[in-house]
N, C-alpha and C. Protein backbone atom coordinates (compact mmCIF):
# COMPACT_ATOMS: atom_id res chain seq x y z
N UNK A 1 32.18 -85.88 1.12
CA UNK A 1 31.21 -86.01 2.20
C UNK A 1 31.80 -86.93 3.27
N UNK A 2 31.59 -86.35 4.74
CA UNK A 2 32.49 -87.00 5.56
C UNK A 2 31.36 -87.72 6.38
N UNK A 3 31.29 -89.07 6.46
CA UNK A 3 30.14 -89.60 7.56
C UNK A 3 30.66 -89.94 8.71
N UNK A 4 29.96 -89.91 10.30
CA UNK A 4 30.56 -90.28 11.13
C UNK A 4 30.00 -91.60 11.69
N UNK A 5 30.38 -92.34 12.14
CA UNK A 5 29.50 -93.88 12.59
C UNK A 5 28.66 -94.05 13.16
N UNK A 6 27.94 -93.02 14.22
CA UNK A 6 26.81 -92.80 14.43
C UNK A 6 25.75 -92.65 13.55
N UNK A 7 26.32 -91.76 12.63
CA UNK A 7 25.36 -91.76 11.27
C UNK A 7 25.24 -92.83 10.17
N UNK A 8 26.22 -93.72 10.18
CA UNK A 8 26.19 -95.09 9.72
C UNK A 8 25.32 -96.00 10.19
N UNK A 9 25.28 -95.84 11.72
CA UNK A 9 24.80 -96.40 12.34
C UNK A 9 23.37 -96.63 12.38
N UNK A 10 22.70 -95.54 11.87
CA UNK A 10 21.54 -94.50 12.23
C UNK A 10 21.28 -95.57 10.37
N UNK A 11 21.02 -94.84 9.32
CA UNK A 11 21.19 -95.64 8.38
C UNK A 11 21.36 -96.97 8.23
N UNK A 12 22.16 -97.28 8.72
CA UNK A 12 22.02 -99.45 8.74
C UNK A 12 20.57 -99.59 9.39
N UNK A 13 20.11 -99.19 10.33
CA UNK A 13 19.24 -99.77 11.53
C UNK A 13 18.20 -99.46 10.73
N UNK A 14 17.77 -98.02 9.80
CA UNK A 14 16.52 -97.35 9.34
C UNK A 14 16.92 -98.81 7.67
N UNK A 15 18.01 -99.28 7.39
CA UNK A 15 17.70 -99.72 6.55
C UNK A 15 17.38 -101.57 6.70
N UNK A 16 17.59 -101.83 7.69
CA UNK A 16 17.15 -102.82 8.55
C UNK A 16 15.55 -102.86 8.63
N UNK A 17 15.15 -101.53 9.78
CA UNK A 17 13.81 -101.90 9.42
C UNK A 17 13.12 -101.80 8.29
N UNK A 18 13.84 -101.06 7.14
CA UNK A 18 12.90 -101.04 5.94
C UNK A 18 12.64 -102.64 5.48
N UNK A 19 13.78 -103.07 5.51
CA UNK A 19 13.64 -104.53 4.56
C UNK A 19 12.98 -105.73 5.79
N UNK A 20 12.97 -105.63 7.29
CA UNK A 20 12.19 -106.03 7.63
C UNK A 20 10.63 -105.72 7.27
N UNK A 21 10.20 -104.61 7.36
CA UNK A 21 8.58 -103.92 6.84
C UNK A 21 8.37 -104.84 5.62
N UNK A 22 9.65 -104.62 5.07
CA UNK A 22 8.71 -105.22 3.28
C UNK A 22 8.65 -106.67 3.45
N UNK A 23 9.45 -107.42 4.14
CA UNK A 23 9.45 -108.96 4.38
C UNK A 23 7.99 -109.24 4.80
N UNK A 24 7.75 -108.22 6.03
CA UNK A 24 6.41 -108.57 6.91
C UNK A 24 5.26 -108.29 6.34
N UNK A 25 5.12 -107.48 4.98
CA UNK A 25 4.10 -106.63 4.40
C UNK A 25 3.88 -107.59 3.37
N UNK A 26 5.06 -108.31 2.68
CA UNK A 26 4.41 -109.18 1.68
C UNK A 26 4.44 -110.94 2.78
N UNK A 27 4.71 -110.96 3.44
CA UNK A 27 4.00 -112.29 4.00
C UNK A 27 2.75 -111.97 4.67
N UNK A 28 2.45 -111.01 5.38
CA UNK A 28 0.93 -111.20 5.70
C UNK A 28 0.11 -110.56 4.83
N UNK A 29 0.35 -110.64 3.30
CA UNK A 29 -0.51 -110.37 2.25
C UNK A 29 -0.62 -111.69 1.38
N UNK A 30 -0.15 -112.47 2.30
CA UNK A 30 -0.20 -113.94 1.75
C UNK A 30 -1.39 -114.85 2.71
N UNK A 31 -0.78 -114.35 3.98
CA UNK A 31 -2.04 -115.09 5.65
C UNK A 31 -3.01 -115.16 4.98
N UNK A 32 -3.47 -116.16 5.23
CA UNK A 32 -5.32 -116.72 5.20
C UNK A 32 -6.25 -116.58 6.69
N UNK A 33 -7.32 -116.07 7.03
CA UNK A 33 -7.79 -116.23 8.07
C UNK A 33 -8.74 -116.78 7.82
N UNK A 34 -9.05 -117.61 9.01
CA UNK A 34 -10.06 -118.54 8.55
C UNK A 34 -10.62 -118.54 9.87
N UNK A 35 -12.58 -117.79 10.62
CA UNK A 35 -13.01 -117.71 11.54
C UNK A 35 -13.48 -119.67 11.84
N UNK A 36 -13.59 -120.09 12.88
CA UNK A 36 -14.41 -121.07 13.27
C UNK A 36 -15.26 -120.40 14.43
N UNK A 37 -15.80 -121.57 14.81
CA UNK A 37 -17.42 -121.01 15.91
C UNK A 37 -16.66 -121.33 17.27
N UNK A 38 -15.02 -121.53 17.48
CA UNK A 38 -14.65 -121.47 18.57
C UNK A 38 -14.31 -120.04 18.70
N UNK A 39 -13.74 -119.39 17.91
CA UNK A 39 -12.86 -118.31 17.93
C UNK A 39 -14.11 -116.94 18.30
N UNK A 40 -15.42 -117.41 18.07
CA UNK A 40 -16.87 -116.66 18.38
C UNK A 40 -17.04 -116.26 20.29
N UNK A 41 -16.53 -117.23 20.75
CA UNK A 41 -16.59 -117.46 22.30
C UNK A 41 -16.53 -115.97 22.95
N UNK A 42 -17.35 -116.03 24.13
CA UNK A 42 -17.64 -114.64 24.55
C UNK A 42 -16.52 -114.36 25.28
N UNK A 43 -15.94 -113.41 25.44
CA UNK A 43 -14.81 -112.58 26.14
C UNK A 43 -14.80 -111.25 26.74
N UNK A 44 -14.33 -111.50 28.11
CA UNK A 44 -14.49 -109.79 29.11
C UNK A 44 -13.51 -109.08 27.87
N UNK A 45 -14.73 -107.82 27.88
CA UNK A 45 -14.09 -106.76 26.69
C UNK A 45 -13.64 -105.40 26.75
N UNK A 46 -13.15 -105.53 28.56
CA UNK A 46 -12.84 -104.20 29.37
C UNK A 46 -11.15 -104.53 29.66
N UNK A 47 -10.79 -105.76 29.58
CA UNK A 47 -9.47 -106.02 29.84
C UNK A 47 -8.85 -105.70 28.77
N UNK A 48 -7.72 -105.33 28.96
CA UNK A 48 -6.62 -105.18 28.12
C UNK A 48 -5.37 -105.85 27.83
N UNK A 49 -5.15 -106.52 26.91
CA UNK A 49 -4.29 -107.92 26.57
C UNK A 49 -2.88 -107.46 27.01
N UNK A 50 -2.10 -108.62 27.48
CA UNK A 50 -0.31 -108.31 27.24
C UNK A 50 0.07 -108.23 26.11
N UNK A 51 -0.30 -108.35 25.28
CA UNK A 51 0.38 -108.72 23.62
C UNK A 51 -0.15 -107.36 23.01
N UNK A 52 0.76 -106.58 21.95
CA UNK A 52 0.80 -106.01 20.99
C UNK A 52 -0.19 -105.72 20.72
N UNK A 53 -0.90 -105.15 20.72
CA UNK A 53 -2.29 -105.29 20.05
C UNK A 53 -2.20 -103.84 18.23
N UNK A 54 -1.42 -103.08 18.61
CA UNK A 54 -0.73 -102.34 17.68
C UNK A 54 -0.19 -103.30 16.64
N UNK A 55 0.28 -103.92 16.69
CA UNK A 55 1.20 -105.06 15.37
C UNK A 55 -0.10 -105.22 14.62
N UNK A 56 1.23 -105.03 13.47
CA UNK A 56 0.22 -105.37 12.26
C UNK A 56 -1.44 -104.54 11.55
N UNK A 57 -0.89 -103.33 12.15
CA UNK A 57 -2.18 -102.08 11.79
C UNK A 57 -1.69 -101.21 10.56
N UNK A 58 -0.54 -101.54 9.89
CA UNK A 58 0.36 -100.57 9.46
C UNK A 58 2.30 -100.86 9.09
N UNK A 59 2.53 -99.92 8.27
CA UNK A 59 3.64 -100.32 8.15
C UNK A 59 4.60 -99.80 9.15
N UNK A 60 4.27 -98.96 9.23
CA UNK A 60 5.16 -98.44 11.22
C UNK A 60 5.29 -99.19 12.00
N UNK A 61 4.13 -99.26 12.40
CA UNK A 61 3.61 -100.82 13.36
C UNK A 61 4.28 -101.81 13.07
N UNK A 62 4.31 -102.27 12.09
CA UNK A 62 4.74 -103.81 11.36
C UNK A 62 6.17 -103.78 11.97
N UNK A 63 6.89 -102.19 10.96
CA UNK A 63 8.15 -101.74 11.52
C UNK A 63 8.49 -102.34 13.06
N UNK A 64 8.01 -101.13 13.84
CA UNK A 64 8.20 -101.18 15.47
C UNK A 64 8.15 -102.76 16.43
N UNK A 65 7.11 -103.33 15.68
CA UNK A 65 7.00 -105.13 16.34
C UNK A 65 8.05 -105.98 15.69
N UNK A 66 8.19 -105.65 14.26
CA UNK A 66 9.67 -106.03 14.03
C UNK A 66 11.16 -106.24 14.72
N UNK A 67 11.32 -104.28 14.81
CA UNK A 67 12.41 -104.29 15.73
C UNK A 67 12.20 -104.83 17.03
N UNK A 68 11.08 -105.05 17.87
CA UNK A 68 10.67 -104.87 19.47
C UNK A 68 11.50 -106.85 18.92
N UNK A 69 10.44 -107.76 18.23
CA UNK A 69 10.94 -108.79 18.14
C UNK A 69 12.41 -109.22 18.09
N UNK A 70 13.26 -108.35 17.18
CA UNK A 70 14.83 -108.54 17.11
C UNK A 70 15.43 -108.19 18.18
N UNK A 71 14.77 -106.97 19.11
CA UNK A 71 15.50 -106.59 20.31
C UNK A 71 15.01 -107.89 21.08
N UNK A 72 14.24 -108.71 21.34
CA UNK A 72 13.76 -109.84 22.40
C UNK A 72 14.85 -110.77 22.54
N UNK A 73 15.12 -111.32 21.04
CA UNK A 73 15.90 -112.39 20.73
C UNK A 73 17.25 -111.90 21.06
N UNK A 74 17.53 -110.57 20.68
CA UNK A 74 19.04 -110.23 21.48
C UNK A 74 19.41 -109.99 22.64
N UNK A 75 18.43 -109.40 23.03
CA UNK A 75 18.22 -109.23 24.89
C UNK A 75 18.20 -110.73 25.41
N UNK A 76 17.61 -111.56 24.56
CA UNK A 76 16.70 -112.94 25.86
C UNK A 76 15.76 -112.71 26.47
N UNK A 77 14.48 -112.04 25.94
CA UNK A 77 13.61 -111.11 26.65
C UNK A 77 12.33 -112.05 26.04
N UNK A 78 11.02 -111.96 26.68
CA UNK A 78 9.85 -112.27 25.90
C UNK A 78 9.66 -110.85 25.61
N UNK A 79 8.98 -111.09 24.30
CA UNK A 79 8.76 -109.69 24.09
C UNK A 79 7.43 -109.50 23.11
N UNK A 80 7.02 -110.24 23.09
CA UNK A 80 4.94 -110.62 23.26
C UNK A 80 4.80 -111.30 24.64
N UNK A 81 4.79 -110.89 25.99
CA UNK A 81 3.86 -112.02 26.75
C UNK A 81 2.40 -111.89 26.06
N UNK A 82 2.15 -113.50 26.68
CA UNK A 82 0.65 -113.80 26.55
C UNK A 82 -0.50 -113.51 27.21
N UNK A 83 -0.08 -113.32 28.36
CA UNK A 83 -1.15 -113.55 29.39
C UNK A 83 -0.92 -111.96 30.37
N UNK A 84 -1.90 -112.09 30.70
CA UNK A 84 -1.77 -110.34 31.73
C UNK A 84 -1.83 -111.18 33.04
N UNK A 85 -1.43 -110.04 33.76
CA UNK A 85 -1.07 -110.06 35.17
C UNK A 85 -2.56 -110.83 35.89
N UNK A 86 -2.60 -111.96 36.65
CA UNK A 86 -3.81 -111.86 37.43
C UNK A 86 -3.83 -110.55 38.57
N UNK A 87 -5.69 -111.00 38.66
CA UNK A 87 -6.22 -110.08 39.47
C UNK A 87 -7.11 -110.98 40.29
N UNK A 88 -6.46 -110.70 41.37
CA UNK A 88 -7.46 -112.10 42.48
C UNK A 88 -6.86 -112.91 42.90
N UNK A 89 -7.49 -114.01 43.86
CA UNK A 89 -6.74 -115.30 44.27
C UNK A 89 -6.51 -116.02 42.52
N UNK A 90 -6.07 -117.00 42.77
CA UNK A 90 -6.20 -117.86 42.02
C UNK A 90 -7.25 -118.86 41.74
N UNK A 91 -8.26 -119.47 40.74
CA UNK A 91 -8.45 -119.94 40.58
C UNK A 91 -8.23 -121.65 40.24
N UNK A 92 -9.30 -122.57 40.86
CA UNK A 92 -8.94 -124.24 40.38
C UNK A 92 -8.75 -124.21 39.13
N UNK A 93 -7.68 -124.02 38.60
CA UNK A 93 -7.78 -124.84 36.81
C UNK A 93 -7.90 -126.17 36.57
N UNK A 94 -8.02 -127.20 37.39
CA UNK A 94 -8.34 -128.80 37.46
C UNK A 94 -9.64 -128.72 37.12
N UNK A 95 -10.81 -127.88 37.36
CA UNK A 95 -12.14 -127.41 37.34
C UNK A 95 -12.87 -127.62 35.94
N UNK A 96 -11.34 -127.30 34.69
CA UNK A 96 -11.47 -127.28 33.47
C UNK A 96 -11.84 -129.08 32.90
N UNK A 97 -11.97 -129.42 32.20
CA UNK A 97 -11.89 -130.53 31.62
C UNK A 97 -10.77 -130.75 30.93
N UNK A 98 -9.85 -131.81 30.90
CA UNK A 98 -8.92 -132.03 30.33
C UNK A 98 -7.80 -131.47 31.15
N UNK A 99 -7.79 -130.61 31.76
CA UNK A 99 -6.70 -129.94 32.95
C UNK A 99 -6.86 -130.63 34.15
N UNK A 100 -5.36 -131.67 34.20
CA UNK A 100 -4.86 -132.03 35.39
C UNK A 100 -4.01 -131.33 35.94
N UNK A 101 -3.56 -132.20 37.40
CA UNK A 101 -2.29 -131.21 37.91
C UNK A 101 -1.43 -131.02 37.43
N UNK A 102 -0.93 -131.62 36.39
CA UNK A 102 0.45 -131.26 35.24
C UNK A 102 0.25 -130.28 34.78
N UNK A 103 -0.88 -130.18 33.88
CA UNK A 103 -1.37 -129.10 33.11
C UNK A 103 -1.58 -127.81 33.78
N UNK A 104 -2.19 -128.07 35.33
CA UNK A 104 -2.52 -126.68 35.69
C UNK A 104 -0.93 -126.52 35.91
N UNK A 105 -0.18 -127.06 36.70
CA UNK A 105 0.96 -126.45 37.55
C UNK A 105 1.92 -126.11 36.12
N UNK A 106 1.52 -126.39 34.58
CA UNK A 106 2.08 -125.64 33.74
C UNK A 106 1.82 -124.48 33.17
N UNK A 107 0.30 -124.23 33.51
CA UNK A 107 -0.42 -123.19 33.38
C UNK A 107 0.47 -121.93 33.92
N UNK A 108 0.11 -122.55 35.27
CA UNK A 108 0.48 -121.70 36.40
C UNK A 108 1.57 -121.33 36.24
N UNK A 109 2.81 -121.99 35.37
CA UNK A 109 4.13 -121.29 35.30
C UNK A 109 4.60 -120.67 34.43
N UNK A 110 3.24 -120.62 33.36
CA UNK A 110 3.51 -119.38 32.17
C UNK A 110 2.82 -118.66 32.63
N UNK A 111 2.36 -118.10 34.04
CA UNK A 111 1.56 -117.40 34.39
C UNK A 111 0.12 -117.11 34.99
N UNK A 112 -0.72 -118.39 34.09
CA UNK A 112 -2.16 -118.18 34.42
C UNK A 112 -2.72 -119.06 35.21
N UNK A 113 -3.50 -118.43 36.53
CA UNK A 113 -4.16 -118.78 37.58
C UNK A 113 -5.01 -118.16 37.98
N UNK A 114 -5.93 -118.15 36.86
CA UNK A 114 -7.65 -117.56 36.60
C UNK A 114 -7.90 -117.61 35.41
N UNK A 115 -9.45 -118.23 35.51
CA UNK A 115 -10.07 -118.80 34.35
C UNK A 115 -9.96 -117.05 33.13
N UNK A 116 -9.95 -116.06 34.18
CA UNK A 116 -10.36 -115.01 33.32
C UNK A 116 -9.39 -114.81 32.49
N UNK A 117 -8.08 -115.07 32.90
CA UNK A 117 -6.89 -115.38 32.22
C UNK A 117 -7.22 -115.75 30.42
N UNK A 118 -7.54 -116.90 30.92
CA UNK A 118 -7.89 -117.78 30.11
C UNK A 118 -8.75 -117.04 28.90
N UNK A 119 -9.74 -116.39 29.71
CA UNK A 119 -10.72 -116.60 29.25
C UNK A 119 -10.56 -115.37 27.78
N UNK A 120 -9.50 -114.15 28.47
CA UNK A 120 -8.86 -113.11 27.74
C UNK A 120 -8.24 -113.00 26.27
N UNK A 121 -7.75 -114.82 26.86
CA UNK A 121 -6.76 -115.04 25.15
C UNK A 121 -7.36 -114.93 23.98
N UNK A 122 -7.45 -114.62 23.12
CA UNK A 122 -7.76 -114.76 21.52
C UNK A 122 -7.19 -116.13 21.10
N UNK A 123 -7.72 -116.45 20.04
CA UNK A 123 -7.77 -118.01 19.45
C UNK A 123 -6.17 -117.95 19.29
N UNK A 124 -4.98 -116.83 18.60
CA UNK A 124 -3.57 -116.90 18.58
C UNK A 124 -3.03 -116.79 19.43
N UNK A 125 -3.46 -116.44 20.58
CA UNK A 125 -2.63 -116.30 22.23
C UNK A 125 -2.64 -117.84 22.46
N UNK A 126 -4.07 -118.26 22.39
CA UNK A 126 -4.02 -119.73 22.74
C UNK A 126 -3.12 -120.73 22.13
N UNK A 127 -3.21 -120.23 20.54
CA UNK A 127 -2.75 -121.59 19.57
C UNK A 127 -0.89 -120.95 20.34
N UNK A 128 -0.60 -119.81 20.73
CA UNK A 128 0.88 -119.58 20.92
C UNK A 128 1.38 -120.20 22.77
N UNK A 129 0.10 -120.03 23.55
CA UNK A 129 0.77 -120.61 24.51
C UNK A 129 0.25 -122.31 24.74
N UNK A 130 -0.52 -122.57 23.72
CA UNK A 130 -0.74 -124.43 23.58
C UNK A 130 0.68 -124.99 23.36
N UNK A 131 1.28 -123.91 22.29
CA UNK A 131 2.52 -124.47 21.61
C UNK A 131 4.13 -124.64 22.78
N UNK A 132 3.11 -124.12 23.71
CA UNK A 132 4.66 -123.99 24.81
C UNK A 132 4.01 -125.23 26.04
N UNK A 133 3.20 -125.75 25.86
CA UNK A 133 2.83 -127.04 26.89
C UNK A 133 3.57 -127.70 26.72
N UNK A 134 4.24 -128.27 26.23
CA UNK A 134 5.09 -129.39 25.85
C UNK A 134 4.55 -130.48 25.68
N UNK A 135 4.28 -131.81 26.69
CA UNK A 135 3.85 -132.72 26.31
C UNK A 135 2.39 -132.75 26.22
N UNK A 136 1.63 -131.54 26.47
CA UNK A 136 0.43 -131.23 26.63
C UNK A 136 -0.01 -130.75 25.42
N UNK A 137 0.88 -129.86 24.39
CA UNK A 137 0.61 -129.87 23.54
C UNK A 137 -0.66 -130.04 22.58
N UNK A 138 -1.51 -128.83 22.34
CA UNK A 138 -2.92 -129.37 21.56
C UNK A 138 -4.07 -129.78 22.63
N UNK A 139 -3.80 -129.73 23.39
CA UNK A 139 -4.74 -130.23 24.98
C UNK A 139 -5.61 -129.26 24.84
N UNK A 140 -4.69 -127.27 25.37
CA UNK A 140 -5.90 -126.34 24.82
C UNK A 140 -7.17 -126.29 23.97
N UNK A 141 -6.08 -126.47 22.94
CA UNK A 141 -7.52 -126.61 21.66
C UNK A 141 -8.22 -127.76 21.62
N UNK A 142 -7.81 -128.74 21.54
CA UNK A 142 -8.72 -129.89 21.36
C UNK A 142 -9.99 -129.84 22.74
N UNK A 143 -9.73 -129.70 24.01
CA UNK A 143 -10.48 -129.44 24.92
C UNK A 143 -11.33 -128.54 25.49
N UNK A 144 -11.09 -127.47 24.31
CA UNK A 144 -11.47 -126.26 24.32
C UNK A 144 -11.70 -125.34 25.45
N UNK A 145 -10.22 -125.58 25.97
CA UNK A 145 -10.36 -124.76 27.73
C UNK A 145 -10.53 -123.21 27.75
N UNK A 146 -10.42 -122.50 26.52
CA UNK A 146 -10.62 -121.05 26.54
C UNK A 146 -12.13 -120.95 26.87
N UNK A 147 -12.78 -121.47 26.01
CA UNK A 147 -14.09 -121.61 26.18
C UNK A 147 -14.92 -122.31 27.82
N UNK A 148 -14.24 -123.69 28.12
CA UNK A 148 -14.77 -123.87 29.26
C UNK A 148 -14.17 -122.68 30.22
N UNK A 149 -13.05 -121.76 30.03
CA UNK A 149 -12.61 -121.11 31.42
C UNK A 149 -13.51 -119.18 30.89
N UNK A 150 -14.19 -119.24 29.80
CA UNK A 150 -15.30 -118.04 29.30
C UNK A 150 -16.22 -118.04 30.58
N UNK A 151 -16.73 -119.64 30.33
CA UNK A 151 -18.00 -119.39 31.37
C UNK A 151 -17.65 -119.47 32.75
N UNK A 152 -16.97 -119.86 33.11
CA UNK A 152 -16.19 -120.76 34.75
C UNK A 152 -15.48 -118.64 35.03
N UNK A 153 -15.14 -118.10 34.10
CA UNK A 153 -15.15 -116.65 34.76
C UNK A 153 -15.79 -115.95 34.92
N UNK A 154 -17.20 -116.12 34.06
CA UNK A 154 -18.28 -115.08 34.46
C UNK A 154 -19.43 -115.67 35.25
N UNK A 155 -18.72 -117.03 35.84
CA UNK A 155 -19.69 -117.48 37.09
C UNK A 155 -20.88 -119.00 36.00
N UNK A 156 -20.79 -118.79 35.10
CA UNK A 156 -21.87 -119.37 34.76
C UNK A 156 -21.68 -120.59 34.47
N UNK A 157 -22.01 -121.63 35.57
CA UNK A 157 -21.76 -123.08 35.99
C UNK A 157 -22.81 -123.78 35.12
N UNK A 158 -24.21 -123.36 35.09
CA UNK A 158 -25.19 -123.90 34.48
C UNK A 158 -24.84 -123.89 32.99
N UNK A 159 -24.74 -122.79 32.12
CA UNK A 159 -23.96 -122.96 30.74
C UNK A 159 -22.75 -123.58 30.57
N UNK A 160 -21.48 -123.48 31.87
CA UNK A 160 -20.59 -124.86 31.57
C UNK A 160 -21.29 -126.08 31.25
N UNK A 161 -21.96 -126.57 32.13
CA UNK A 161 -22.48 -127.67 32.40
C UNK A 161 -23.30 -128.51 31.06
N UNK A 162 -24.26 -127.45 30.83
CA UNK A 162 -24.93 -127.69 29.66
C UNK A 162 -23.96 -127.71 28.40
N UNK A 163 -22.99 -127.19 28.54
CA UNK A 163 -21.82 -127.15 27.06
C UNK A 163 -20.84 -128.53 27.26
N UNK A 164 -20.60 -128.23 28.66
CA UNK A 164 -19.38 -129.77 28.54
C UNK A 164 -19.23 -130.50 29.74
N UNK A 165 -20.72 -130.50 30.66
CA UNK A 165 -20.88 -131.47 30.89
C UNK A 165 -20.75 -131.03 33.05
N UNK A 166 -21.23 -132.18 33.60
CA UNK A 166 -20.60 -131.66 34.97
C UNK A 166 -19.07 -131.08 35.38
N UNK A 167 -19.23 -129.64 36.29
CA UNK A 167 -17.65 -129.26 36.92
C UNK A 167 -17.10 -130.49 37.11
N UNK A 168 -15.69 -130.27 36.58
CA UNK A 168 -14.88 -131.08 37.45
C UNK A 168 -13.87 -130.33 38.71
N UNK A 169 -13.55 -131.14 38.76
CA UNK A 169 -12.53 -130.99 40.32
C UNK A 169 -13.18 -130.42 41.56
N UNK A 170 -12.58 -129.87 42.75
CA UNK A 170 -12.93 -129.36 43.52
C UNK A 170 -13.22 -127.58 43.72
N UNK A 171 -14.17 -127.59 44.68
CA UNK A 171 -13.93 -125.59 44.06
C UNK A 171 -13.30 -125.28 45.06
């Protein structure tokens, strides 16, 4: 039997993703999820996320986000963004509590400049782009800006207010 390296080729890669699948299939048969009453927070449910939302439905899936991930790291590519494209001016993120100008103008350079932004992430978008603040670090969550930027997008100043207190900053 004569093989040619294309077909080697073809074989390494299908046997690549196999043993990736089974890596990914028995670690998230290990994950714990655990809901809290933040992760409850109301969210526009007409938008459609940057991130994968396919991963992890399946072993194909598992497959395909696998490879998409190995191609990122070899390219130099993100290859989950977090955040979708705004739509609109920009929004004050100083408005938030706990968000100064450091924070927003870091916001702003992974992308987000609207609360709706914000408001889009799921509790792992957040805990993944908290983790890229740097010295801000944990600010997200502890301040719970997904939540203050829920209501600050669907207008509702009076339920900010009553949840965490007078707007800040300027509008």
């Amino acid at each position: 039997m004569n093989l040619d390296t294309n077909t080697l080729l073809i074989i390494a890669g299908a046997l690549v993703l196999l043993v990736l699948a089974i890596i990914l299939i028995a670690r998230s048969s290990k994950q714990r999820v655990q809901v809290t009453q933040q992760d409850a927070r109301p969210v526009a449910a007409t938008t459609a996320r940057a991130i994968d939302l396919a991963e992890g439905r399946g072993v194909a899936d598992e497959g395909a986000a696998a490879a998409k991930d190995v191609a990122g790291e070899i390219l130099g590519v993100e290859a989950h963004p977090i955040v979708s494209e705004a739509s609109g001016p920009p929004d004050n993120l100083q408005q938030l509590k706990g968000v100064g100008p450091k924070l927003a103008a870091q916001l702003n350079a992974a992308g987000i400049t609207r609360f709706d932004q914000l408001a889009r992430l799921s509790a792992n978008e957040l805990a993944l782009l908290d983790d890229r603040m740097g010295a801000f670090k944990g600010r997200l969550a502890r301040d719970r800006v997904g939540d203050q930027a829920a209501y600050l997008a669907r207008g509702d100043t009076d339920g900010f207010e009553a949840q965490f207190g007078k707007l800040g900053g300027t509008a």
